[in-house]
PDB file of N, CA and C in Angstrom:
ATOM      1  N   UNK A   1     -10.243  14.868  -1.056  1.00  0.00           N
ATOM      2  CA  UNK A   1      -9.021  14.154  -0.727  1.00  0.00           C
ATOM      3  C   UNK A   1      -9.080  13.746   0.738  1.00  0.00           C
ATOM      4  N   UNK A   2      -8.659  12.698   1.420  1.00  0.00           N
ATOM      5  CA  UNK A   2      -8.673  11.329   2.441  1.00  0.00           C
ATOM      6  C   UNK A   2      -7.296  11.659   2.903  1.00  0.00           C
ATOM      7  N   UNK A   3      -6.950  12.485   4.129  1.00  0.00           N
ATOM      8  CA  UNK A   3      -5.905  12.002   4.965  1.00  0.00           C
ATOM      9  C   UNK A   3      -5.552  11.390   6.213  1.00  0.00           C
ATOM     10  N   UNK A   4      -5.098  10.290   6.412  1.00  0.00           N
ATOM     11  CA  UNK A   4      -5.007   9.902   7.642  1.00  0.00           C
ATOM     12  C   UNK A   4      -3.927   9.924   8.416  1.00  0.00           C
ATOM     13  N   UNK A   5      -3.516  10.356   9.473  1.00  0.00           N
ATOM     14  CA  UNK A   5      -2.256   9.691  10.128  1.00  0.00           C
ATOM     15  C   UNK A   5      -2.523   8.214  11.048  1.00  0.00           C
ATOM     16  N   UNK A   6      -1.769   7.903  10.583  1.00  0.00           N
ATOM     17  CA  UNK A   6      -1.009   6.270  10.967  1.00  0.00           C
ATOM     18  C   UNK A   6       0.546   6.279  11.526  1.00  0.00           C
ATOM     19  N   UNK A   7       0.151   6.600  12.662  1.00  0.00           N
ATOM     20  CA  UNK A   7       1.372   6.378  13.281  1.00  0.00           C
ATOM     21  C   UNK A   7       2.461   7.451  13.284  1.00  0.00           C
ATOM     22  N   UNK A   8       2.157   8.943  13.432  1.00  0.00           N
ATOM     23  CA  UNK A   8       3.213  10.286  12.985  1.00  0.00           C
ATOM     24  C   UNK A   8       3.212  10.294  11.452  1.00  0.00           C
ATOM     25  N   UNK A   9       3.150   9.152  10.569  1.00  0.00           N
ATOM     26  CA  UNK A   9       3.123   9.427   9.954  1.00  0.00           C
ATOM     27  C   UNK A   9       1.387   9.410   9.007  1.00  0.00           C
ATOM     28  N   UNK A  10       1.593  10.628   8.021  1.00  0.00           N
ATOM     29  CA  UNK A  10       0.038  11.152   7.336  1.00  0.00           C
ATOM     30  C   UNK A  10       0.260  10.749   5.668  1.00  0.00           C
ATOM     31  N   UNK A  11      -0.561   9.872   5.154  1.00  0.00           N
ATOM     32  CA  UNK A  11      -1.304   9.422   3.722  1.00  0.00           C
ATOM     33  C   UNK A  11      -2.164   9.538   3.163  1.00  0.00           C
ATOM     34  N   UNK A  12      -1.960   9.819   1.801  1.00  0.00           N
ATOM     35  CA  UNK A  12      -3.562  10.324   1.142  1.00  0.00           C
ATOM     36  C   UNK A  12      -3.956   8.982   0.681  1.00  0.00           C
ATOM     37  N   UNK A  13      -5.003   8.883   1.731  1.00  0.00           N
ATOM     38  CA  UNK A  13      -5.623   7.285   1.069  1.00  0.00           C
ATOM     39  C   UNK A  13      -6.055   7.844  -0.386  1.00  0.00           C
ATOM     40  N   UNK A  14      -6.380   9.208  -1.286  1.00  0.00           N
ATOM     41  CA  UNK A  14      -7.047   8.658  -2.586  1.00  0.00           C
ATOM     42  C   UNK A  14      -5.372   8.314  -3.129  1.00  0.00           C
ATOM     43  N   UNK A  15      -4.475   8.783  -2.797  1.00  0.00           N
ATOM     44  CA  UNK A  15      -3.185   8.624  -3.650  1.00  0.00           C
ATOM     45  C   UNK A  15      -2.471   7.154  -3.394  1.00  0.00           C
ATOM     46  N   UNK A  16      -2.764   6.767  -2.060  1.00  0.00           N
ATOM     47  CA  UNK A  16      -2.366   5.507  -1.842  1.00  0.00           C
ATOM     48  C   UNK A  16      -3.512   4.205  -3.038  1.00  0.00           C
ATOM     49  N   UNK A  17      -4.576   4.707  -3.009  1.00  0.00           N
ATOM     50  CA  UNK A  17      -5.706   3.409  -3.844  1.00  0.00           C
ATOM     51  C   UNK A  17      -4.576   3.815  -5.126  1.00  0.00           C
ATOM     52  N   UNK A  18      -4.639   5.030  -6.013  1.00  0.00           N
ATOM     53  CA  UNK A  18      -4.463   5.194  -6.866  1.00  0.00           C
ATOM     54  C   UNK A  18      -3.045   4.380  -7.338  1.00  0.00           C
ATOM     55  N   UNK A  19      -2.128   4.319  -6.474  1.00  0.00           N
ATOM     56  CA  UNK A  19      -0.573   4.079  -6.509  1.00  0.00           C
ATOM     57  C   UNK A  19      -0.956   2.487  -6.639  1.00  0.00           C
ATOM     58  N   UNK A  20      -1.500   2.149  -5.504  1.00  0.00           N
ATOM     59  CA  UNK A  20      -2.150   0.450  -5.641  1.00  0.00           C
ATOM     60  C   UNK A  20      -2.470   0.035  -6.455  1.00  0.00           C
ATOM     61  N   UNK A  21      -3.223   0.196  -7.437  1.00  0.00           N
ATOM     62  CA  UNK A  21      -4.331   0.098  -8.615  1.00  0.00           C
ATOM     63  C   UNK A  21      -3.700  -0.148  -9.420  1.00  0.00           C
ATOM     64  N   UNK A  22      -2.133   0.881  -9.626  1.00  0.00           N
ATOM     65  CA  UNK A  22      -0.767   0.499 -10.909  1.00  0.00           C
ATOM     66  C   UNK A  22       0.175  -0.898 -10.426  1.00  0.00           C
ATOM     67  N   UNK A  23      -0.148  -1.514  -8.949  1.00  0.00           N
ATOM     68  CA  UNK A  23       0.672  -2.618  -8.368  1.00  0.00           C
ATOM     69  C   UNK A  23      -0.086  -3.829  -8.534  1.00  0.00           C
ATOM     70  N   UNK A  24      -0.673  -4.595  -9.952  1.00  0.00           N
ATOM     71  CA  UNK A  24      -1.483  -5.412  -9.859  1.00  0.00           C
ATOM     72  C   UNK A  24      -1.377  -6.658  -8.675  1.00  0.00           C
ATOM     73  N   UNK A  25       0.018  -6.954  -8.322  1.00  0.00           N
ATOM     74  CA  UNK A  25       0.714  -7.920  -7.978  1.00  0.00           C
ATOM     75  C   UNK A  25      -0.222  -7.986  -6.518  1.00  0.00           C
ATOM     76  N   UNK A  26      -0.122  -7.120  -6.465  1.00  0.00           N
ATOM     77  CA  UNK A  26      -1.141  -6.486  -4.999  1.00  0.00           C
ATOM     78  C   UNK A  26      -2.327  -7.209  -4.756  1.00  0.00           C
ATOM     79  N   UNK A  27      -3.120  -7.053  -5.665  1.00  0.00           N
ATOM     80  CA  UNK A  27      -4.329  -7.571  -5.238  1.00  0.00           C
ATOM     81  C   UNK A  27      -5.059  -8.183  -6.769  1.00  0.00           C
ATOM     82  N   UNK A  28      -4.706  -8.199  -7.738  1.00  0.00           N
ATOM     83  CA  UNK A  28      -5.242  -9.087  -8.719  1.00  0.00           C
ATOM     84  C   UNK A  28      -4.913 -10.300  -8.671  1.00  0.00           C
ATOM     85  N   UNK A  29      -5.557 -11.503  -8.561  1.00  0.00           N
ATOM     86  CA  UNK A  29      -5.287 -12.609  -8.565  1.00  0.00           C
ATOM     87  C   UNK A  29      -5.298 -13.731  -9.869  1.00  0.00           C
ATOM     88  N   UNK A  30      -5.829 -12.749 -10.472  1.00  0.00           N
ATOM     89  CA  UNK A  30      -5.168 -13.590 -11.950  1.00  0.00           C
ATOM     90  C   UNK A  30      -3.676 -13.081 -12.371  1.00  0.00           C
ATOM     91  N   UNK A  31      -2.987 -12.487 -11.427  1.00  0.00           N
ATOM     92  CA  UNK A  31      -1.641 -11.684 -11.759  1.00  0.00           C
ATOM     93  C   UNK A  31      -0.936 -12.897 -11.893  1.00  0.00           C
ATOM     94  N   UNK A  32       0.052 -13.313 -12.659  1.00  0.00           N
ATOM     95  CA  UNK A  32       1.303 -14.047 -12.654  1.00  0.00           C
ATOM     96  C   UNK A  32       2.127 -13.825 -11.384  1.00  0.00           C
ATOM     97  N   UNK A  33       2.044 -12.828 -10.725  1.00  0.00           N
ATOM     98  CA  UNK A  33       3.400 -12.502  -9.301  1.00  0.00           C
ATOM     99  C   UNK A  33       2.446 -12.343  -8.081  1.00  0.00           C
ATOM    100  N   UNK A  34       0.769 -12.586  -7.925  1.00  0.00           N
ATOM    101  CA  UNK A  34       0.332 -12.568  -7.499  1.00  0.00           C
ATOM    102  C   UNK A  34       0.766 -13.440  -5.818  1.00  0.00           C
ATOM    103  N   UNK A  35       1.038 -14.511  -5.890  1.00  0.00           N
ATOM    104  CA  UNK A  35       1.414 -15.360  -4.920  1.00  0.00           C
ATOM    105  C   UNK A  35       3.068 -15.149  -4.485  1.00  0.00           C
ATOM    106  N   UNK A  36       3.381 -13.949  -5.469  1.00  0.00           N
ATOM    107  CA  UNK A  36       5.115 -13.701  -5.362  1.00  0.00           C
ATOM    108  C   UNK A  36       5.230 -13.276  -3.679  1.00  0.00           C
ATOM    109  N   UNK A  37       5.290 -13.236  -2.961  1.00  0.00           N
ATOM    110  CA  UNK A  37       5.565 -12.458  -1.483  1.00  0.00           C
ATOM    111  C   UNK A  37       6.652 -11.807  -1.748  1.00  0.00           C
ATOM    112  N   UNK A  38       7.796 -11.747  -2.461  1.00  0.00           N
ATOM    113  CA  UNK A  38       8.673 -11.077  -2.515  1.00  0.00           C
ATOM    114  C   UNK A  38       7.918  -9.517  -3.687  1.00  0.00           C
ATOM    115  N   UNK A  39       8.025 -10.056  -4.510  1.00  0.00           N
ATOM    116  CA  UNK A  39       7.373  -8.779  -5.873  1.00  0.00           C
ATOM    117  C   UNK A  39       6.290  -7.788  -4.869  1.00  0.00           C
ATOM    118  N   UNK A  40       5.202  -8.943  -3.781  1.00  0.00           N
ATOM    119  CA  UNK A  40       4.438  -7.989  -3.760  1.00  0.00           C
ATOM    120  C   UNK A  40       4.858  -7.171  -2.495  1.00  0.00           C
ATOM    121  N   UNK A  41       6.013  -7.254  -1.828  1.00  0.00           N
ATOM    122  CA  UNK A  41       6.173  -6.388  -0.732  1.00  0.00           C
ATOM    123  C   UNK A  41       7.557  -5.289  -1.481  1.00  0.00           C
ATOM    124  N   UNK A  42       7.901  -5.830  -2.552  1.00  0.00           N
ATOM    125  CA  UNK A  42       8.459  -4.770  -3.613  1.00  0.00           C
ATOM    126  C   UNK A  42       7.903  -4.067  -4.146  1.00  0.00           C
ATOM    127  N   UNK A  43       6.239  -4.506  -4.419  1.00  0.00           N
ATOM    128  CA  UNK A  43       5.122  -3.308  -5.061  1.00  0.00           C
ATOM    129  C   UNK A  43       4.579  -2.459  -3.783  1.00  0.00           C
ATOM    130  N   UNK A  44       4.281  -3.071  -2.515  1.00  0.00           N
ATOM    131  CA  UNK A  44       4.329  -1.880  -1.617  1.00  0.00           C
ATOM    132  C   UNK A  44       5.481  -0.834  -1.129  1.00  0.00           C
ATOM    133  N   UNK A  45       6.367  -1.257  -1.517  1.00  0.00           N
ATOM    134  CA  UNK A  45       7.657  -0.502  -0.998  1.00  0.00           C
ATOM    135  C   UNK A  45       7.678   0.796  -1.939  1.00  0.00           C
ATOM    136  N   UNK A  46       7.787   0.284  -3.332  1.00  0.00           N
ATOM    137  CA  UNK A  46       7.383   1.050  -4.345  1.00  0.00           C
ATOM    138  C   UNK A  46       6.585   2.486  -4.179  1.00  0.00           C
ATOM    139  N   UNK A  47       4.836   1.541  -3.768  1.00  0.00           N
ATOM    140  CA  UNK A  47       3.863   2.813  -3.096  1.00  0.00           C
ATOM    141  C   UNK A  47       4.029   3.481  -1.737  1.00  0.00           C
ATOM    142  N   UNK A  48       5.235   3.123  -1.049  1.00  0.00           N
ATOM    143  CA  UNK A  48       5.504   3.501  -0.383  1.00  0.00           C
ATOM    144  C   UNK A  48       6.834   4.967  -0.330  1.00  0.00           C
ATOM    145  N   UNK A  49       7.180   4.606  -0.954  1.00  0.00           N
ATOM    146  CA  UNK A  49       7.907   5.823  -1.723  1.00  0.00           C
ATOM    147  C   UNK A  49       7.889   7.190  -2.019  1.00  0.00           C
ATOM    148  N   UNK A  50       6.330   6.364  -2.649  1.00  0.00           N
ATOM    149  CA  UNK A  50       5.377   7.489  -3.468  1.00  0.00           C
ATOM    150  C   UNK A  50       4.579   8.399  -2.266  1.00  0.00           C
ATOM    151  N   UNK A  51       3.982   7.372  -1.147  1.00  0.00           N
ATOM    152  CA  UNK A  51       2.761   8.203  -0.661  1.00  0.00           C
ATOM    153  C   UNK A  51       3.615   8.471   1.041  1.00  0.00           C
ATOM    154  N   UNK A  52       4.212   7.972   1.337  1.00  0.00           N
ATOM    155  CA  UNK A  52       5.031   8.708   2.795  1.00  0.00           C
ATOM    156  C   UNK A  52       5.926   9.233   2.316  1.00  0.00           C
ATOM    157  N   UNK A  53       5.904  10.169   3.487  1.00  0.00           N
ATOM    158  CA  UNK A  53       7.332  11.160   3.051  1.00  0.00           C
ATOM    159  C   UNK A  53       8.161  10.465   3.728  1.00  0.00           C
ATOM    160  N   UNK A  54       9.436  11.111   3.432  1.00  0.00           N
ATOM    161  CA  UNK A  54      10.755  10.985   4.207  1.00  0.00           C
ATOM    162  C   UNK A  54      10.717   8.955   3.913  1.00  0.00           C
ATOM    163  N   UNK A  55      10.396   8.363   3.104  1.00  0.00           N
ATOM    164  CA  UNK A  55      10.127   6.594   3.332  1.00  0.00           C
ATOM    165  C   UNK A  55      12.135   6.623   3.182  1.00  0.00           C
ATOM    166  N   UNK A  56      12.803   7.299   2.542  1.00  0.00           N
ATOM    167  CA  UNK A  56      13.650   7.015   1.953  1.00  0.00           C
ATOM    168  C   UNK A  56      14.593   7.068   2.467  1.00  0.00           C
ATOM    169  N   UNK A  57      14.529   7.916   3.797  1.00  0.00           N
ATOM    170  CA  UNK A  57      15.316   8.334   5.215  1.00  0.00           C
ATOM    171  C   UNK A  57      15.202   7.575   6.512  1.00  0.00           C
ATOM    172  N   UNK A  58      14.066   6.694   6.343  1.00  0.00           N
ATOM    173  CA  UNK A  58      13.782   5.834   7.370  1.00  0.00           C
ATOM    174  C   UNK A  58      14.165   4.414   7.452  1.00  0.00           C
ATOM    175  N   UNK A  59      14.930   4.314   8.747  1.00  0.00           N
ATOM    176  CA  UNK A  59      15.673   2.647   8.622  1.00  0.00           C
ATOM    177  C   UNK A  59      15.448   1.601   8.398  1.00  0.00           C
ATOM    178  N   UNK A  60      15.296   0.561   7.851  1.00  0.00           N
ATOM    179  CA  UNK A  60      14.594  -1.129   7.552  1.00  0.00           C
ATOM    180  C   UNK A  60      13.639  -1.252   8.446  1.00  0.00           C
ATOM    181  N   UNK A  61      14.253  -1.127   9.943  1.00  0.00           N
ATOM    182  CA  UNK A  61      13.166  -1.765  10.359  1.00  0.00           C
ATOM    183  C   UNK A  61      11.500  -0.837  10.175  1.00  0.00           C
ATOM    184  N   UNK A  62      11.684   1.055   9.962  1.00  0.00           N
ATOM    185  CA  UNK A  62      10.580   2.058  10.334  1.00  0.00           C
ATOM    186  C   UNK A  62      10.386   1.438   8.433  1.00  0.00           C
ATOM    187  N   UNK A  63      10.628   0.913   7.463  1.00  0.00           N
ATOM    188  CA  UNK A  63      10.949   0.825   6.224  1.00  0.00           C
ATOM    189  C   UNK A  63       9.471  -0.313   6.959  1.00  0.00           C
ATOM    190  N   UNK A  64      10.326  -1.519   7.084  1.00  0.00           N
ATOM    191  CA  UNK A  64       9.351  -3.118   6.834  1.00  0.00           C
ATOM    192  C   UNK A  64       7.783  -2.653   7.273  1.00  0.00           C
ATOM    193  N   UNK A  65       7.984  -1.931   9.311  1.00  0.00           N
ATOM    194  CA  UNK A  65       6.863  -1.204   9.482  1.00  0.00           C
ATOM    195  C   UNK A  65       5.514  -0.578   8.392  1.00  0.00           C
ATOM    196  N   UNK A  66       6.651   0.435   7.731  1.00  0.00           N
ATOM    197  CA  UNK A  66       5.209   1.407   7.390  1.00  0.00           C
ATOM    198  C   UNK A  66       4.686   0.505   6.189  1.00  0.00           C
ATOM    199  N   UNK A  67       5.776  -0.367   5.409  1.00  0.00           N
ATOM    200  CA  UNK A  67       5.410  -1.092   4.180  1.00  0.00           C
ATOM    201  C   UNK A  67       4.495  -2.533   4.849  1.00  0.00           C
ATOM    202  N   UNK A  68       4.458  -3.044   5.726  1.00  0.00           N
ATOM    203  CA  UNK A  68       3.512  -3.951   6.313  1.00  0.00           C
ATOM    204  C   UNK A  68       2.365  -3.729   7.022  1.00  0.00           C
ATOM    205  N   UNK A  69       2.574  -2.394   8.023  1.00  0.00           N
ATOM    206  CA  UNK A  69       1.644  -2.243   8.510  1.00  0.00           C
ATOM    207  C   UNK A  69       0.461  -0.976   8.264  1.00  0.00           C
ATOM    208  N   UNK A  70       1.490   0.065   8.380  1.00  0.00           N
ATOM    209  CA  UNK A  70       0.581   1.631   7.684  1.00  0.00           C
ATOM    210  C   UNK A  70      -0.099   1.548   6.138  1.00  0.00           C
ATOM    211  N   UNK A  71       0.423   1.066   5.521  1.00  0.00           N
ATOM    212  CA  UNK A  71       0.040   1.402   3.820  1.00  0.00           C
ATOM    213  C   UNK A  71      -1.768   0.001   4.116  1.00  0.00           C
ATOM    214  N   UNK A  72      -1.214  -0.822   4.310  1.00  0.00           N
ATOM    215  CA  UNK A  72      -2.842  -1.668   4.865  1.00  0.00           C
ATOM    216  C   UNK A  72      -3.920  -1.119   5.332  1.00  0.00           C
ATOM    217  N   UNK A  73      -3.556  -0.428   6.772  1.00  0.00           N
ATOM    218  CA  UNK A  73      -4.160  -0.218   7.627  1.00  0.00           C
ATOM    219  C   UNK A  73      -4.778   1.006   7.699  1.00  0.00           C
ATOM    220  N   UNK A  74      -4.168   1.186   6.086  1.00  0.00           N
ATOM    221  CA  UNK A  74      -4.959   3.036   5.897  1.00  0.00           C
ATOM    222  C   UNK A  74      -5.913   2.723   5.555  1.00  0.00           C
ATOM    223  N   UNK A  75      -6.078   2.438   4.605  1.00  0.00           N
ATOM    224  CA  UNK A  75      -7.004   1.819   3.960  1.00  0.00           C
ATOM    225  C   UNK A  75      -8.600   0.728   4.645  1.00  0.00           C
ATOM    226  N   UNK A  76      -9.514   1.817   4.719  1.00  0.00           N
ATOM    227  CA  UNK A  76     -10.792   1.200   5.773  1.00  0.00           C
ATOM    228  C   UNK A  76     -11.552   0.198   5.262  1.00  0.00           C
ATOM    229  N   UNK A  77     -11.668  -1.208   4.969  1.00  0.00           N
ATOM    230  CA  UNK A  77     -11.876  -1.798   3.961  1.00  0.00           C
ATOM    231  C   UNK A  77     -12.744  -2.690   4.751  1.00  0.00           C
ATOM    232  N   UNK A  78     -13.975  -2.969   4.669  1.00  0.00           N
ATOM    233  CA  UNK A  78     -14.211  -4.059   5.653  1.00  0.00           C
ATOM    234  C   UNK A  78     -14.031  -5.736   4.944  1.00  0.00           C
ATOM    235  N   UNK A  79     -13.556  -5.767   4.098  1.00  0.00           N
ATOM    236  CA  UNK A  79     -13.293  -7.436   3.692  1.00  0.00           C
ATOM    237  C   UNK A  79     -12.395  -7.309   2.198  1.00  0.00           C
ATOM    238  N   UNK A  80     -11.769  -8.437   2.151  1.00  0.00           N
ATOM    239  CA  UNK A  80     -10.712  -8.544   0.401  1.00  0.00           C
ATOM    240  C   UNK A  80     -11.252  -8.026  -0.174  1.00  0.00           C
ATOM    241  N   UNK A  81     -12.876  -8.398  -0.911  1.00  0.00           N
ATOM    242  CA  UNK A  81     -13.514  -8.118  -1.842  1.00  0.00           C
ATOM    243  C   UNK A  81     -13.762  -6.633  -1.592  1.00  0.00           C
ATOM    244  N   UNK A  82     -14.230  -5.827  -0.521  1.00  0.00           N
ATOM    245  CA  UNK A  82     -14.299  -4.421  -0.288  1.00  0.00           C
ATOM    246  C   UNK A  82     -13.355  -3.851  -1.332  1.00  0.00           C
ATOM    247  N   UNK A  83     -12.199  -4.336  -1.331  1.00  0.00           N
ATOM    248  CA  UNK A  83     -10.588  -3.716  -0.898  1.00  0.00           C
ATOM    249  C   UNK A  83     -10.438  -4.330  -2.634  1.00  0.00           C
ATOM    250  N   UNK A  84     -10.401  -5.060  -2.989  1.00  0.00           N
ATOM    251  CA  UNK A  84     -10.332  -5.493  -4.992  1.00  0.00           C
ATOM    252  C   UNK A  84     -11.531  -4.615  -5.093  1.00  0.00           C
ATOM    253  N   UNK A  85     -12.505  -4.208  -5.147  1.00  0.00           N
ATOM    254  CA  UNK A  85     -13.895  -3.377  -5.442  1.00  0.00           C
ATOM    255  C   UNK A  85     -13.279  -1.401  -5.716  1.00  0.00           C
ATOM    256  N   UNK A  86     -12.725  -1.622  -4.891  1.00  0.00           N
ATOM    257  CA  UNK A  86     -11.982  -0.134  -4.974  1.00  0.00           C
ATOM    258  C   UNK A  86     -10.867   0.019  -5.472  1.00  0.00           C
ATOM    259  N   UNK A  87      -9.990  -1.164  -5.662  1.00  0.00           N
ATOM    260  CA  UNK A  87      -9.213  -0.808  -6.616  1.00  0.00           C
ATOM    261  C   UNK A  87      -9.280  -1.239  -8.186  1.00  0.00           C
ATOM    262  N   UNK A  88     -10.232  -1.909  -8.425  1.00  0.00           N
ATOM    263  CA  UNK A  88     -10.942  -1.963 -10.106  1.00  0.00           C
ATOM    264  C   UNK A  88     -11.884  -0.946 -10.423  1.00  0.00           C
ATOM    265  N   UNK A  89     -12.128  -0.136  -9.650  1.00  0.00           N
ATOM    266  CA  UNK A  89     -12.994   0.886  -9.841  1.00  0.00           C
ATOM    267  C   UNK A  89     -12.280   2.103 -10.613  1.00  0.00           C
TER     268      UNK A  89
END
């Protein structure tokens, strides 16, 4: 098991891929909601839920934060295709 902290706050990158993997919207591009920007920052919010603690206690703006920037940036990916490769796996 993969933990990182990002910012005070700590994620299990295997639980974060895993949570991803159920958010096709995310990163499949034959998805129908694929190009949604709304659905897909509703499917990170979602995994966001799941893999930070306390997400549910924290205000919009520490909310938009960890859902734009931490849940990405955990994740060590060196290119898209890296990053779809690990989550079809």
């Amino acid at each position: 098991m993969s933990d990182r902290k990002s910012n005070n706050i700590y994620i299990d990158t295997e639980l974060l891929i895993a949570e991803i993997q159920e958010e096709k919207c995310i990163w499949d591009f034959s998805c129908e909601d694929y190009k949604n920007r709304d659905k897909k920052y509703d499917a990170f919010e979602r995994v966001a839920e799941i893999v930070i603690a306390d997400f549910g206690n924290m205000s919009e703006q520490e909310k938009k934060d960890s859902v734009n920037f931490k849940l990405l940036s955990n994740l060590e990916c060196s290119s898209s295709q890296n990053f779809i490769d690990i989550l079809k796996y």
